[in-house]
PDB file of N, CA and C in Angstrom:
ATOM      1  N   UNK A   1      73.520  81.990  96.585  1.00  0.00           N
ATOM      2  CA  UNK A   1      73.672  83.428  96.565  1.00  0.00           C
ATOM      3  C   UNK A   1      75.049  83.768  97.143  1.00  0.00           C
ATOM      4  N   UNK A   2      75.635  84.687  96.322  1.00  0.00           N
ATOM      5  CA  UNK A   2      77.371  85.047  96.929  1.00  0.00           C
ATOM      6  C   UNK A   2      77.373  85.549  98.360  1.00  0.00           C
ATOM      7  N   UNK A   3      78.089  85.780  99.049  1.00  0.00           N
ATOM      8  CA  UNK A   3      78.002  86.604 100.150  1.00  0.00           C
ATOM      9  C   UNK A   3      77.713  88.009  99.721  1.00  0.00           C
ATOM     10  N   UNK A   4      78.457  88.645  99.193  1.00  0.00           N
ATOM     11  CA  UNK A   4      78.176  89.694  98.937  1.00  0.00           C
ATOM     12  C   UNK A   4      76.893  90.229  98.740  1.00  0.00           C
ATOM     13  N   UNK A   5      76.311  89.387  98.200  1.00  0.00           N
ATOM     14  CA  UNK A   5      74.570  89.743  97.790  1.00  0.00           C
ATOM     15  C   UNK A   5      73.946  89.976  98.820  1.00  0.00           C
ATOM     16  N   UNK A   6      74.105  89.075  99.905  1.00  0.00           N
ATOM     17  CA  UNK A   6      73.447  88.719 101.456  1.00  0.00           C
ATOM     18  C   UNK A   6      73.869  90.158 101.984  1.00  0.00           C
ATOM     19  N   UNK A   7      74.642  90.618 101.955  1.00  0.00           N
ATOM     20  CA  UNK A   7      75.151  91.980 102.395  1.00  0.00           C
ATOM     21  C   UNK A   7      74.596  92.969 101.724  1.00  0.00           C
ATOM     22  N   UNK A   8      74.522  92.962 100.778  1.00  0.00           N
ATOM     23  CA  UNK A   8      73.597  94.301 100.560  1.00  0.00           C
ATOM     24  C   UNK A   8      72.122  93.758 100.326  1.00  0.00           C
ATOM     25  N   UNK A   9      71.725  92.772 100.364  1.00  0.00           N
ATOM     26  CA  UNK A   9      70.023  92.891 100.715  1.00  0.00           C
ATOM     27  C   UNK A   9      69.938  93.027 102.124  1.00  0.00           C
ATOM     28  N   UNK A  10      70.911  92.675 103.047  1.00  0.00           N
ATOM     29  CA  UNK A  10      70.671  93.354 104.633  1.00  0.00           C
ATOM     30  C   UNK A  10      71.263  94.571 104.832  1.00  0.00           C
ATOM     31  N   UNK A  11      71.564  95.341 103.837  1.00  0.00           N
ATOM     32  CA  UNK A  11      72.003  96.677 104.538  1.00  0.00           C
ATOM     33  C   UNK A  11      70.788  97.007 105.005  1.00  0.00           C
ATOM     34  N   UNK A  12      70.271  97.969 105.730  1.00  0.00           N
ATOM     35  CA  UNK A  12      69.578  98.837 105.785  1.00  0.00           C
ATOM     36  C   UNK A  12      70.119 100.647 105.919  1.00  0.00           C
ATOM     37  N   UNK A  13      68.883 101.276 105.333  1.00  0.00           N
ATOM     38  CA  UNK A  13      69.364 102.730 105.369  1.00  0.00           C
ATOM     39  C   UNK A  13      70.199 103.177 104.303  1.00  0.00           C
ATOM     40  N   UNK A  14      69.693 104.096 103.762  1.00  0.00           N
ATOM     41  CA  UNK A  14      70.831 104.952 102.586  1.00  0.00           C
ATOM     42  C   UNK A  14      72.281 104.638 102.723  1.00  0.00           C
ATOM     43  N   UNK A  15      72.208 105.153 103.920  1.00  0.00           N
ATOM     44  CA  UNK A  15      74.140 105.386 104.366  1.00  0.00           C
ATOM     45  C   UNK A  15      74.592 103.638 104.132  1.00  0.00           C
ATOM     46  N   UNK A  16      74.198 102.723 104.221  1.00  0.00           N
ATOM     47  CA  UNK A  16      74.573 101.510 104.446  1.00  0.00           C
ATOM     48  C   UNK A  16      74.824 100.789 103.469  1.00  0.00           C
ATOM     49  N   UNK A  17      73.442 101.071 102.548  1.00  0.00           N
ATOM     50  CA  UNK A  17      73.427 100.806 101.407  1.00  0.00           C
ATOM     51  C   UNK A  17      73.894 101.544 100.281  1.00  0.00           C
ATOM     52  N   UNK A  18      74.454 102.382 100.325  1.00  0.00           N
ATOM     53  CA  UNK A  18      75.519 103.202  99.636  1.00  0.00           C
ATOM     54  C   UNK A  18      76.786 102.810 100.021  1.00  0.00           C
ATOM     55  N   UNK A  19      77.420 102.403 100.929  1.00  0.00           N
ATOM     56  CA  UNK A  19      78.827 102.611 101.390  1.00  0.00           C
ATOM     57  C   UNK A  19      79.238 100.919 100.921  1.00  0.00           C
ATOM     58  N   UNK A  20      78.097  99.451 101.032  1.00  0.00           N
ATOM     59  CA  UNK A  20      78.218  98.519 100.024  1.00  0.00           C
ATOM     60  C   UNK A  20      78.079  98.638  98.800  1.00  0.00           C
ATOM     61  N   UNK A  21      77.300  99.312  98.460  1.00  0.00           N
ATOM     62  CA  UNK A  21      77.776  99.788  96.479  1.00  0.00           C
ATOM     63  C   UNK A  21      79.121 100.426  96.355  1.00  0.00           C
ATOM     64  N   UNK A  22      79.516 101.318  97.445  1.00  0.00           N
ATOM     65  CA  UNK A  22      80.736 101.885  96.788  1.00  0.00           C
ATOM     66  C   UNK A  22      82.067 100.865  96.871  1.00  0.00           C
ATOM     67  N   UNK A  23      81.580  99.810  97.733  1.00  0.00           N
ATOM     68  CA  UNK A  23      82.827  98.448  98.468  1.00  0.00           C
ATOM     69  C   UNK A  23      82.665  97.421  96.712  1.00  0.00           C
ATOM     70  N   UNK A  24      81.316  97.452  96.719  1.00  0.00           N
ATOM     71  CA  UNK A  24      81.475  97.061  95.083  1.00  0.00           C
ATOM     72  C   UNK A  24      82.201  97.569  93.908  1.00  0.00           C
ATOM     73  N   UNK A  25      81.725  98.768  94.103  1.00  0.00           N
ATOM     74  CA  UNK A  25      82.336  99.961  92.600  1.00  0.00           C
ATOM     75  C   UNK A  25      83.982  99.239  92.523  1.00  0.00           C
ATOM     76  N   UNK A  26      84.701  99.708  94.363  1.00  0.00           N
ATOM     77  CA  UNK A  26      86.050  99.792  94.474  1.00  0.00           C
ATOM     78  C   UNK A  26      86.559  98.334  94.148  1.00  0.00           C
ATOM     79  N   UNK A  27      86.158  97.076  94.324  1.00  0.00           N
ATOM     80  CA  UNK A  27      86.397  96.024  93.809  1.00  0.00           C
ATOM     81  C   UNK A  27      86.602  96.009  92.357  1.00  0.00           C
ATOM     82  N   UNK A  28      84.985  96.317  91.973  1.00  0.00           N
ATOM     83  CA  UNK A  28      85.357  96.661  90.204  1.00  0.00           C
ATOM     84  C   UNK A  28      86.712  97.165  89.516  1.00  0.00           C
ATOM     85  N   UNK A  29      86.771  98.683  90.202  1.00  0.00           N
ATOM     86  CA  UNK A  29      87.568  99.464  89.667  1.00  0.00           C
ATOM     87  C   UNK A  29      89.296  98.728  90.071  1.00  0.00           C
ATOM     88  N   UNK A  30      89.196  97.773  90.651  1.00  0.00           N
ATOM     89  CA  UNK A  30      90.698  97.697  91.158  1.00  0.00           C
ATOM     90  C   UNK A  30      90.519  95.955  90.173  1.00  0.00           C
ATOM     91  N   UNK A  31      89.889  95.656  89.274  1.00  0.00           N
ATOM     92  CA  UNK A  31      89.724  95.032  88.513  1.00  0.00           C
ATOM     93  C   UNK A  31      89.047  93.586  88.686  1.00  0.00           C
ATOM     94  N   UNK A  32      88.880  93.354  89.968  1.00  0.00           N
ATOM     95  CA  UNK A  32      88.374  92.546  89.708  1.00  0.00           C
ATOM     96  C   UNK A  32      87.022  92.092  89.965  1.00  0.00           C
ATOM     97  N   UNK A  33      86.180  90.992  90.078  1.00  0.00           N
ATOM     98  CA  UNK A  33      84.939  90.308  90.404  1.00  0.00           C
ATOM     99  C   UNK A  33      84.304  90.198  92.023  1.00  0.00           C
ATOM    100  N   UNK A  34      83.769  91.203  92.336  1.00  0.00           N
ATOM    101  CA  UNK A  34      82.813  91.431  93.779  1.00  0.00           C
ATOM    102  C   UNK A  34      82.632  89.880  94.072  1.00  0.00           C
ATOM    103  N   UNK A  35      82.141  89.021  92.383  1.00  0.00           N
ATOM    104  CA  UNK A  35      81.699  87.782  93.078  1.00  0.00           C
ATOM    105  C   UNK A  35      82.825  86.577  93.396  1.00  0.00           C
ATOM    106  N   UNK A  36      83.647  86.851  93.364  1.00  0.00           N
ATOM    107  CA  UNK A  36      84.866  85.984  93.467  1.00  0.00           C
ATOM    108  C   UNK A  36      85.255  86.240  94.382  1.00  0.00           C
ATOM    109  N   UNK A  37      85.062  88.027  95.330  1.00  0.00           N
ATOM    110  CA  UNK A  37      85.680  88.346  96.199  1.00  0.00           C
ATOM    111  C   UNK A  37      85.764  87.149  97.805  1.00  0.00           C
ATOM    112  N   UNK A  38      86.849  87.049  98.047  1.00  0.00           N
ATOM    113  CA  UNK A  38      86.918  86.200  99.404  1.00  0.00           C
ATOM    114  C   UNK A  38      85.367  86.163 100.446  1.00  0.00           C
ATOM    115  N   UNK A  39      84.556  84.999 100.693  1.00  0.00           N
ATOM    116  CA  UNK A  39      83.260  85.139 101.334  1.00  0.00           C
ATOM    117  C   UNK A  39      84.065  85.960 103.149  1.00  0.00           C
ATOM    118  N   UNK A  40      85.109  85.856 103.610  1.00  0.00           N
ATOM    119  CA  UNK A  40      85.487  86.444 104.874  1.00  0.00           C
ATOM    120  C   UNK A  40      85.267  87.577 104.559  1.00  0.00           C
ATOM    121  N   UNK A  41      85.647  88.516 103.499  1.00  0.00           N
ATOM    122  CA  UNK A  41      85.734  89.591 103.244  1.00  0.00           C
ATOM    123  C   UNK A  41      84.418  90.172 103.273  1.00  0.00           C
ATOM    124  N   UNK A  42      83.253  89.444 102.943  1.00  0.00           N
ATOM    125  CA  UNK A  42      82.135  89.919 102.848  1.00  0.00           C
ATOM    126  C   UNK A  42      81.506  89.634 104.173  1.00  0.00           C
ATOM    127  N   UNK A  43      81.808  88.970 104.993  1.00  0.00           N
ATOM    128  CA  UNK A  43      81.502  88.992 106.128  1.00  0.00           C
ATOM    129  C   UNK A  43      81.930  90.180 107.061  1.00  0.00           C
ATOM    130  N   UNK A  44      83.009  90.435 107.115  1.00  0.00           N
ATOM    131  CA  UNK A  44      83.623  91.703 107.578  1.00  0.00           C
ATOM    132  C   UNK A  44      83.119  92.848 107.326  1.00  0.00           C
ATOM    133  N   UNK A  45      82.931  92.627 105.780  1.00  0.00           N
ATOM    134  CA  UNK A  45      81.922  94.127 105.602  1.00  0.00           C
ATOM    135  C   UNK A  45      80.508  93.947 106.387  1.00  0.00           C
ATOM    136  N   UNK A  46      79.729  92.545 106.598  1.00  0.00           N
ATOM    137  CA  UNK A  46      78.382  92.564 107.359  1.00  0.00           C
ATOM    138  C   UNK A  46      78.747  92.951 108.552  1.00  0.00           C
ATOM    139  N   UNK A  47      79.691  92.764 109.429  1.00  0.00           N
ATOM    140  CA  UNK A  47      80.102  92.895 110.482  1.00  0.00           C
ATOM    141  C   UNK A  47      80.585  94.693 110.603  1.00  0.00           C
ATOM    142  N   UNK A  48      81.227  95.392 110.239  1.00  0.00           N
ATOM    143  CA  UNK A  48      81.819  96.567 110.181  1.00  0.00           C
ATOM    144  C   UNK A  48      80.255  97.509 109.923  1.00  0.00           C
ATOM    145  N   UNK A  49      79.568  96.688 109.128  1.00  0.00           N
ATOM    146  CA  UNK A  49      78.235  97.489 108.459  1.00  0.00           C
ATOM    147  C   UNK A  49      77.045  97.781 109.657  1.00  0.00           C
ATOM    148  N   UNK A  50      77.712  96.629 110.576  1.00  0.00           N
ATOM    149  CA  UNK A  50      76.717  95.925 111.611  1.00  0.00           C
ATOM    150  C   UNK A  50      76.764  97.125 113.052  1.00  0.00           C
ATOM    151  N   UNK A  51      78.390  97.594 113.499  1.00  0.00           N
ATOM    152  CA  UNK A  51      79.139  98.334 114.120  1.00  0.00           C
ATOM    153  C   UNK A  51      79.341  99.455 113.598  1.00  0.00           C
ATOM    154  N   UNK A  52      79.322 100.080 112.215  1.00  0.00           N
ATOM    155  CA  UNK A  52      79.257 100.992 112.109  1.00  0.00           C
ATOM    156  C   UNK A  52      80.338 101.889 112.147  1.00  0.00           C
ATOM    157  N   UNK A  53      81.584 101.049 111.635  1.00  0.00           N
ATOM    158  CA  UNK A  53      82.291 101.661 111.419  1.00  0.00           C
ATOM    159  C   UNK A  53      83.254 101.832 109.879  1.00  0.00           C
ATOM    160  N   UNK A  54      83.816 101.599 109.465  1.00  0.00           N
ATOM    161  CA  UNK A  54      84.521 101.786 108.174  1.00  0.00           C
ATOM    162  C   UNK A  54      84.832 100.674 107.139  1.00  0.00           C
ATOM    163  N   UNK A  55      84.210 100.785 105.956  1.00  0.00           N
ATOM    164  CA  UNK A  55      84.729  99.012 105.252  1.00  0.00           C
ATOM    165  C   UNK A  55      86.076  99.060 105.068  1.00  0.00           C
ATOM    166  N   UNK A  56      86.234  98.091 104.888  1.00  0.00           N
ATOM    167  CA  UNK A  56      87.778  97.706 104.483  1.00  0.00           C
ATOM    168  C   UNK A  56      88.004  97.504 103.282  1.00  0.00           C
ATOM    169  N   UNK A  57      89.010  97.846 102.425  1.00  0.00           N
ATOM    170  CA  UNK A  57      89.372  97.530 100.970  1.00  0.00           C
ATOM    171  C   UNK A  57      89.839  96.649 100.907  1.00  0.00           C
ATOM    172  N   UNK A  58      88.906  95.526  99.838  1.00  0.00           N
ATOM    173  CA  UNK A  58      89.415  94.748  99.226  1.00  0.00           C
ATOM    174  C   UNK A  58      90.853  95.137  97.970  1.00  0.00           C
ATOM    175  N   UNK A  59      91.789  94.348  98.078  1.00  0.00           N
ATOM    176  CA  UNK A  59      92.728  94.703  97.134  1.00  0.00           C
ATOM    177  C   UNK A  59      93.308  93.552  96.335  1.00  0.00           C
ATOM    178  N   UNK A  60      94.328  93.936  95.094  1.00  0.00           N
ATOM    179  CA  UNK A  60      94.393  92.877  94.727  1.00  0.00           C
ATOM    180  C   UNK A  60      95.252  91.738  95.925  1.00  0.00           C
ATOM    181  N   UNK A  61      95.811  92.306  96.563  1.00  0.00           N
ATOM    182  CA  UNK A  61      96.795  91.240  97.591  1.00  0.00           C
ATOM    183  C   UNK A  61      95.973  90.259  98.111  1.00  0.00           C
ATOM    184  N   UNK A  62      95.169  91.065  98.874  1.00  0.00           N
ATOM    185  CA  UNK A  62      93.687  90.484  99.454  1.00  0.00           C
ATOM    186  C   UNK A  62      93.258  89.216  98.786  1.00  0.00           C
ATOM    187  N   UNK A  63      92.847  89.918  97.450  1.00  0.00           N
ATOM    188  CA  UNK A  63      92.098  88.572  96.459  1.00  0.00           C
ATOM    189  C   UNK A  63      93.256  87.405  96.625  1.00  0.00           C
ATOM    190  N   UNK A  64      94.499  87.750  96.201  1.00  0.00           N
ATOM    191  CA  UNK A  64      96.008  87.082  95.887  1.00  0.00           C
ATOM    192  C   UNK A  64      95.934  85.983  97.044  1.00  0.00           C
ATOM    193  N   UNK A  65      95.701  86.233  98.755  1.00  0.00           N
ATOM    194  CA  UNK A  65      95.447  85.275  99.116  1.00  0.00           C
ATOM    195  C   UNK A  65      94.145  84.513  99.514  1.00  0.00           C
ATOM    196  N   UNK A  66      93.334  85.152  99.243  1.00  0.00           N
ATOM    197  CA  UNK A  66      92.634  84.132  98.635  1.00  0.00           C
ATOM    198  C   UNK A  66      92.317  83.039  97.663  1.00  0.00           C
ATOM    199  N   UNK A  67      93.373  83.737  96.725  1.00  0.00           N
ATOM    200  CA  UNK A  67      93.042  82.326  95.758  1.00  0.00           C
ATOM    201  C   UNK A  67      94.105  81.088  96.595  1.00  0.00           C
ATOM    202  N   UNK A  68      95.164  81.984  97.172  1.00  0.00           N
ATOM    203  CA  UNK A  68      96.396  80.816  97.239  1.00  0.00           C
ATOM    204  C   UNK A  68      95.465  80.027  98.460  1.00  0.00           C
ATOM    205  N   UNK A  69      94.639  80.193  99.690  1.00  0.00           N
ATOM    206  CA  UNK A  69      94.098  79.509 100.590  1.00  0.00           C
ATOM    207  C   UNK A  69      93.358  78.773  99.640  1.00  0.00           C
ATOM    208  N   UNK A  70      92.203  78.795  99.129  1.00  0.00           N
ATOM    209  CA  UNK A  70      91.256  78.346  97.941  1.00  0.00           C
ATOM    210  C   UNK A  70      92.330  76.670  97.487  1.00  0.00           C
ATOM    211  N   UNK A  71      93.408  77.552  96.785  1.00  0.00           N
ATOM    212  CA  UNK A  71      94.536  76.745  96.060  1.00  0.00           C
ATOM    213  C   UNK A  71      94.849  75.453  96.867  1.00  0.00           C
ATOM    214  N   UNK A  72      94.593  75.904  98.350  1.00  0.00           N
ATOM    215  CA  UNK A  72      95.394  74.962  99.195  1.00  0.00           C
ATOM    216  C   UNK A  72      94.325  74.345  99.629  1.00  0.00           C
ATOM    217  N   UNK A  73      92.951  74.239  99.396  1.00  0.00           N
ATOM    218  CA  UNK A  73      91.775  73.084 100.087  1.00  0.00           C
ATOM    219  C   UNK A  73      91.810  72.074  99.016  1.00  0.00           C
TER     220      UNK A  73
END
């Protein structure tokens, strides 16, 4: 199971579980694959989701190093 998934079957609450669909949508819309997205990244959102404070945008730069770390194992 991706990280991402693990994150929104533990959201709890509307607000929680809305604000990971919209961390999805914004992945989509900035073109690329939620499931490809970096697993740190989805941790951060469990963590931020956890504290209660603001997700962070994934972007393409974001993804960019991720592939290059990926590139480099």
């Amino acid at each position: 199971m991706s990280p991402g998934a693990r994150i929104l079957l533990r959201a709890d609450g509307e607000p929680r579980v809305k604000a990971v669909l919209a961390a999805v949508d914004a992945i989509e819309a900035a073109g690329l694959d939620p499931c490809a997205a970096a697993p740190v990244y989805w941790r951060m959102v469990g963590n931020r989701l956890a504290a209660r404070l603001p997700l962070p945008a994934y972007t393409p730069e974001r993804h960019a190093a991720h592939l290059a770390r990926e590139a480099l194992r």
